[in-house]
Protein backbone atom coordinates (compact mmCIF):
# COMPACT_ATOMS: atom_id res chain seq x y z
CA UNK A 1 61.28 -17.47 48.73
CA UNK A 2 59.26 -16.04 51.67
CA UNK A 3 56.94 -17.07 54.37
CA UNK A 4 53.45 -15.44 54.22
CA UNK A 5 51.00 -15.21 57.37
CA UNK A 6 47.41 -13.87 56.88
CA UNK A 7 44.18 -13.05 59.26
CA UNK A 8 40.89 -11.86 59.30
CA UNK A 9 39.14 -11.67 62.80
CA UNK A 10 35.78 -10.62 64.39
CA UNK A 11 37.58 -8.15 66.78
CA UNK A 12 40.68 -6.29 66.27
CA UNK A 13 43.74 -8.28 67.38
CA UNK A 14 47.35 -9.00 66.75
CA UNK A 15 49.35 -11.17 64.83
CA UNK A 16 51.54 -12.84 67.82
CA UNK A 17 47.24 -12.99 69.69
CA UNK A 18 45.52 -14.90 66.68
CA UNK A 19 48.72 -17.17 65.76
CA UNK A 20 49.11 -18.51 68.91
CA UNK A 21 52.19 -19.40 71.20
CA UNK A 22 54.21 -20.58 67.94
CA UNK A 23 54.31 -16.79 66.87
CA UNK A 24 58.30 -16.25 68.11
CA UNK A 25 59.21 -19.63 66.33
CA UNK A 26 57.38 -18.64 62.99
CA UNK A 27 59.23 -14.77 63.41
CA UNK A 28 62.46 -17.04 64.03
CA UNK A 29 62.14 -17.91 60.45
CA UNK A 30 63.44 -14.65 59.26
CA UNK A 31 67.07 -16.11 60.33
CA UNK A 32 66.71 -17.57 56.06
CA UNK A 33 64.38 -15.21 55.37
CA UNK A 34 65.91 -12.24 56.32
CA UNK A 35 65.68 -9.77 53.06
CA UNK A 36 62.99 -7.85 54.57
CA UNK A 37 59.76 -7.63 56.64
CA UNK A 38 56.53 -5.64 56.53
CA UNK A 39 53.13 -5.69 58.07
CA UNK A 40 49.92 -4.39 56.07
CA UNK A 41 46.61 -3.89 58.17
CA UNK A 42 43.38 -3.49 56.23
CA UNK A 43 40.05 -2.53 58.48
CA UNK A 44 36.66 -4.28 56.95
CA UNK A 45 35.34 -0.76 57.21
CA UNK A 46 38.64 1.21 56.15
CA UNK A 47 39.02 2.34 52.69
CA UNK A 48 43.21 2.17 52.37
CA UNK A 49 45.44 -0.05 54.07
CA UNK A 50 48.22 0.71 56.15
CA UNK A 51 51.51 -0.53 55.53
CA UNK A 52 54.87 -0.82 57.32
CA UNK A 53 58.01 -2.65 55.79
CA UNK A 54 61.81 -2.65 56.00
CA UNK A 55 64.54 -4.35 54.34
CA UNK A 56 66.62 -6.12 57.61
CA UNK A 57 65.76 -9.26 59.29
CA UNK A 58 62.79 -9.31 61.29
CA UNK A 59 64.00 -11.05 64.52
CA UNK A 60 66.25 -8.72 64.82
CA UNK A 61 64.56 -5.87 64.01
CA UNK A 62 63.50 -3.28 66.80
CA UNK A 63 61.18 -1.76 64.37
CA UNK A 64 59.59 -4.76 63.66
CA UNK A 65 59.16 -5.64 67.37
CA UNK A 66 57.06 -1.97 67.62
CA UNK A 67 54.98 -3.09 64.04
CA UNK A 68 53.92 -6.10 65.72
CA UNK A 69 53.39 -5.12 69.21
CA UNK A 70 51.68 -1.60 67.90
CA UNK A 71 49.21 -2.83 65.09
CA UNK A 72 45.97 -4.26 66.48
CA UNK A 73 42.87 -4.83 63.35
CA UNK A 74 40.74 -7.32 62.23
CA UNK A 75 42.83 -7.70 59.26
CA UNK A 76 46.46 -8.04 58.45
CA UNK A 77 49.20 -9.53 56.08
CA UNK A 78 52.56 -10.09 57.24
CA UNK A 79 55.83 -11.01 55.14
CA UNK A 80 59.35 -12.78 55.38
CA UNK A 81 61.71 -11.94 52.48
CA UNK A 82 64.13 -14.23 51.10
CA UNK A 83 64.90 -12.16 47.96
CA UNK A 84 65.02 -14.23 44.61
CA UNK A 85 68.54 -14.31 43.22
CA UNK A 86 69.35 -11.66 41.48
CA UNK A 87 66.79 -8.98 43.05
CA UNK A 88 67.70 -6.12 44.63
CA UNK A 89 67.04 -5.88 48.98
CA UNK A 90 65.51 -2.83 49.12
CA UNK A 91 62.11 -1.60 51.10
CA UNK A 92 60.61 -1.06 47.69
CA UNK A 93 60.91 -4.74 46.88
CA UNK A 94 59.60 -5.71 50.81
CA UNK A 95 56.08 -6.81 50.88
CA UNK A 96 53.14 -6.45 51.63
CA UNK A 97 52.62 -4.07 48.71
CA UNK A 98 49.40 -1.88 49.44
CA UNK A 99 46.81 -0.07 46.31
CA UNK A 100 44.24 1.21 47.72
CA UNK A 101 42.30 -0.99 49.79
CA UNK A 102 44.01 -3.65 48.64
CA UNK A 103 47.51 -5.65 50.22
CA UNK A 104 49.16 -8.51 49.06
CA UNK A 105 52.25 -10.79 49.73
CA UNK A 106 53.74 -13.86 47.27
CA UNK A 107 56.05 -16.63 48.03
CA UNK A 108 58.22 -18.40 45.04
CA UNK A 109 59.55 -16.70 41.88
CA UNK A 110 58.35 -16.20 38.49
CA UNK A 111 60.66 -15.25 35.70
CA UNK A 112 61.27 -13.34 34.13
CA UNK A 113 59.49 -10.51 36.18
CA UNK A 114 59.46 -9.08 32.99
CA UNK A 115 56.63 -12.04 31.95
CA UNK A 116 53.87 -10.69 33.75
CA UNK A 117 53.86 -6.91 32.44
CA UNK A 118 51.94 -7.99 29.27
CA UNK A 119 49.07 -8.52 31.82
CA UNK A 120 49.13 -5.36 33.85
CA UNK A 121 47.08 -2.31 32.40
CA UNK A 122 49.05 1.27 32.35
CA UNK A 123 47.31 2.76 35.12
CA UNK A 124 48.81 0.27 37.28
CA UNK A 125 52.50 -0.03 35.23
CA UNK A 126 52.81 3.38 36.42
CA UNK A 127 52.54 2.42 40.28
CA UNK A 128 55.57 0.13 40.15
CA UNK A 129 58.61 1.00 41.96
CA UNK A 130 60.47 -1.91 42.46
CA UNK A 131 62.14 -5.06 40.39
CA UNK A 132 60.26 -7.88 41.80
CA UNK A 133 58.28 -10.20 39.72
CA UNK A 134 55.94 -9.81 43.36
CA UNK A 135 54.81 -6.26 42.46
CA UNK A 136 53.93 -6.84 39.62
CA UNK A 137 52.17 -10.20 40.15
CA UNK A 138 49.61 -8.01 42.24
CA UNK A 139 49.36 -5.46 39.94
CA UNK A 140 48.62 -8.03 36.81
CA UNK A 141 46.01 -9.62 39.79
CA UNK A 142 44.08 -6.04 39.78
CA UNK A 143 44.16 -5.73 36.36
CA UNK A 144 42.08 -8.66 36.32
CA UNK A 145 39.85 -7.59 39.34
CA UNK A 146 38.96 -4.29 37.66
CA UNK A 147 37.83 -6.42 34.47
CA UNK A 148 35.84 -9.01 36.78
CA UNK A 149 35.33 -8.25 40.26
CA UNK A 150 37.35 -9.17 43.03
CA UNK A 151 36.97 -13.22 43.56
CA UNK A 152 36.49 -14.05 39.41
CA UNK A 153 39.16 -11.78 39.21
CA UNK A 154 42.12 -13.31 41.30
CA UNK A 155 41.13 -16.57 39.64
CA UNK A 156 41.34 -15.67 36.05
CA UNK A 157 44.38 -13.57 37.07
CA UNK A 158 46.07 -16.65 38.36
CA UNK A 159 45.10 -18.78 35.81
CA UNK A 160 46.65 -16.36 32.89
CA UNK A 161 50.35 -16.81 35.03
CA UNK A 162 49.81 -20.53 35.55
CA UNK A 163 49.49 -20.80 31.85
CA UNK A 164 51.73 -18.24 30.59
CA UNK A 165 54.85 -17.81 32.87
CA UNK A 166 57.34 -20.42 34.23
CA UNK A 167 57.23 -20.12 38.09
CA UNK A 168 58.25 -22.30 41.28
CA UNK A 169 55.36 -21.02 43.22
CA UNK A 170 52.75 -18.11 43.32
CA UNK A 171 51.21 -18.86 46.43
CA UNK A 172 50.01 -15.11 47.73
CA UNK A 173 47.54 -13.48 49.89
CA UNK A 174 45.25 -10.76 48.98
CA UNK A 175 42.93 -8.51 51.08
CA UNK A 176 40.59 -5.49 50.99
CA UNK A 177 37.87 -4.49 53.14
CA UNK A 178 35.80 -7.11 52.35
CA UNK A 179 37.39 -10.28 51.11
CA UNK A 180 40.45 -11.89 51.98
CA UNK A 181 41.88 -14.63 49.38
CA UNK A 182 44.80 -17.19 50.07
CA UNK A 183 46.33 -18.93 46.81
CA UNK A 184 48.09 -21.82 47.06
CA UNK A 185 49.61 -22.88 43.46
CA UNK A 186 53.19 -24.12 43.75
CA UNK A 187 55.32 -26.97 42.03
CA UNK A 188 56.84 -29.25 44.37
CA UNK A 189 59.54 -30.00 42.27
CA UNK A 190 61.05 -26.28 42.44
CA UNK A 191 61.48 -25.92 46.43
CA UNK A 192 64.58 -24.78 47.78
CA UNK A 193 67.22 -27.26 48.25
CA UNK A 194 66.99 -27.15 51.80
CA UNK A 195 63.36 -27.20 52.26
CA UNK A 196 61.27 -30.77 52.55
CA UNK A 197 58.21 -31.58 50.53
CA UNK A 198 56.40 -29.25 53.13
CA UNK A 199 58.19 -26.00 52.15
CA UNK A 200 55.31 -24.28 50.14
CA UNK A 201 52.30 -25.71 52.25
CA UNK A 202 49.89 -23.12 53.10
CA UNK A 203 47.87 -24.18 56.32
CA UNK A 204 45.20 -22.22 57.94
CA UNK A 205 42.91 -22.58 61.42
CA UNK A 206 39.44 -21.28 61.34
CA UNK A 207 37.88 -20.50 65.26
CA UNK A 208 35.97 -18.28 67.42
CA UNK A 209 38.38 -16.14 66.61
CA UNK A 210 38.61 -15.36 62.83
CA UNK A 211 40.40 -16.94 60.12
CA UNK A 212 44.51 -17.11 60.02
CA UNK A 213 46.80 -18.86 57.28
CA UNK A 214 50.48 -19.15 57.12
CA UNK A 215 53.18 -20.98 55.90
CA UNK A 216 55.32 -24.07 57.08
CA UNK A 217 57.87 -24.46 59.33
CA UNK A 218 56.81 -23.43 62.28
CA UNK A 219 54.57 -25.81 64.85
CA UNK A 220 50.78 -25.43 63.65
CA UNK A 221 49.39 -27.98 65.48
CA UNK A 222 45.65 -29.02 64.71
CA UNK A 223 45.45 -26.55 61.20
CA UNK A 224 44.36 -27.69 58.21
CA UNK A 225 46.32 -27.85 54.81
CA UNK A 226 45.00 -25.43 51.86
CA UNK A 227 45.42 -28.53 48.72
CA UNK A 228 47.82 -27.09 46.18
CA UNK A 229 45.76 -25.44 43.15
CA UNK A 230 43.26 -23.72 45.38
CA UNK A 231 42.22 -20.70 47.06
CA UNK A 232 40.15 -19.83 50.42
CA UNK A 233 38.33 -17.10 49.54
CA UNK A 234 36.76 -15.81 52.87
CA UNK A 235 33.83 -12.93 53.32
CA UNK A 236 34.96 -10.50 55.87
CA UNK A 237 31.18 -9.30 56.72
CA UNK A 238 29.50 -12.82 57.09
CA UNK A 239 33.29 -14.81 57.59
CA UNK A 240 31.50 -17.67 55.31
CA UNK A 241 34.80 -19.57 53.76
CA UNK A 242 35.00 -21.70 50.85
CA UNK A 243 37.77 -23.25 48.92
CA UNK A 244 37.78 -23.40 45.38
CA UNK A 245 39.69 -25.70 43.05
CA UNK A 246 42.07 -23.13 40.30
């Protein structure tokens, strides 16, 4: 289980800058969610995305205080690790995970990992370097986008898991130069005993600013709820939004 936070912004800014004054509480969060960090910045006129990740808690985390403080774009992923049972902590199993132009971060579990390799094409079973049913949840997600584009794509890709795998939730953010997706598809139900029926909310403010999603738990006063079994899919060029029903 994780906690996923997500922009895209007319200028280049920071994560604590387009979150708001909540930003310490929602870093706080890595007191549960302390398997790992990392931070994944994507320009809309870059070609690869950066990435920096570590497996230690994030609050605590000197390195993580320089990520945040040091990486200024107009796009960026950020990730809390709680590892699923039975996964390795490791950097290799940290998100974001980067291809390309493209980053990504999940929150939930599907299992086996194992479940989602019949969707994932070789070139992209070769990149894999870690155990996480996460990794390879993206990579299955651009073997779809290579057969369909980007948008048609993630949904078809998410569709195959919802109907083929067992899973608690594969909510996930996705990014490249010029789109950035939010998925929220979860089951209630399968929360962690000691979260409420908020747990796997995504919610997401849209301003002057740019566009910024994240998960609960942390005050985000005045944003809106993404409905379970959708996706925002947002244009990075024109920052048109619409959400669509999976």
């Amino acid at each position: 289980m994780c906690r996923l936070m997500g922009y895209v912004s007319h200028e280049k800014t920071s994560f604590p800058q387009i979150a708001g004054a909540g930003f310490d509480e929602f870093v706080a969060l890595s007191s549960i969610h302390c398997h790992g960090w990392g931070v994944s910045t994507i320009g809309h006129d870059e070609k690869i995305a950066h990435l920096l990740r570590a497996a230690e808690m994030a609050h605590t985390s000197p390195q993580f205080a320089s990520a945040i403080s040091e990486s200024r774009a107009d796009g960026g992923l950020l990730h809390l690790r709680w590892a699923t049972a039975g996964l390795p902590i490791s950097e290799n199993n940290a998100h974001p995970f980067i291809y390309r132009d493209f980053t990504f971060t999940h929150n939930g579990s599907i299992k086996p990992p194992s479940s989602l390799e019949p969707f994932i094409g070789p070139e992209f079973m070769a990149n894999i370097t870690g155990e996480t049913d996460s990794e390879r949840y993206f990579y299955a997600l651009l073997t779809s986008i290579e057969k369909y584009g980007f948008i048609e794509g993630v949904l078809k890709g998410v569709a195959q898991i919802k109907n083929a795998c067992e899973y608690s939730s594969i909510n996930a953010m996705i990014m490249n130069e010029e789109t950035y997706i939010a998925i929220c598809e979860h089951d209630p139900a399968k929360r962690p005993s000691f979260g409420d029926e908020t747990y796997y909310e995504l919610k997401y403010r849209s301003d002057a600013e740019g566009v910024v999603v994240a998960s609960s738990g942390w005050p985000q006063e005045g944003w809106v709820v993404l409905p379970n079994h959708h996706v925002m899919v947002v244009d990075r060029k024109t920052f048109a939004m619409k959400i669509v029903a999976l």
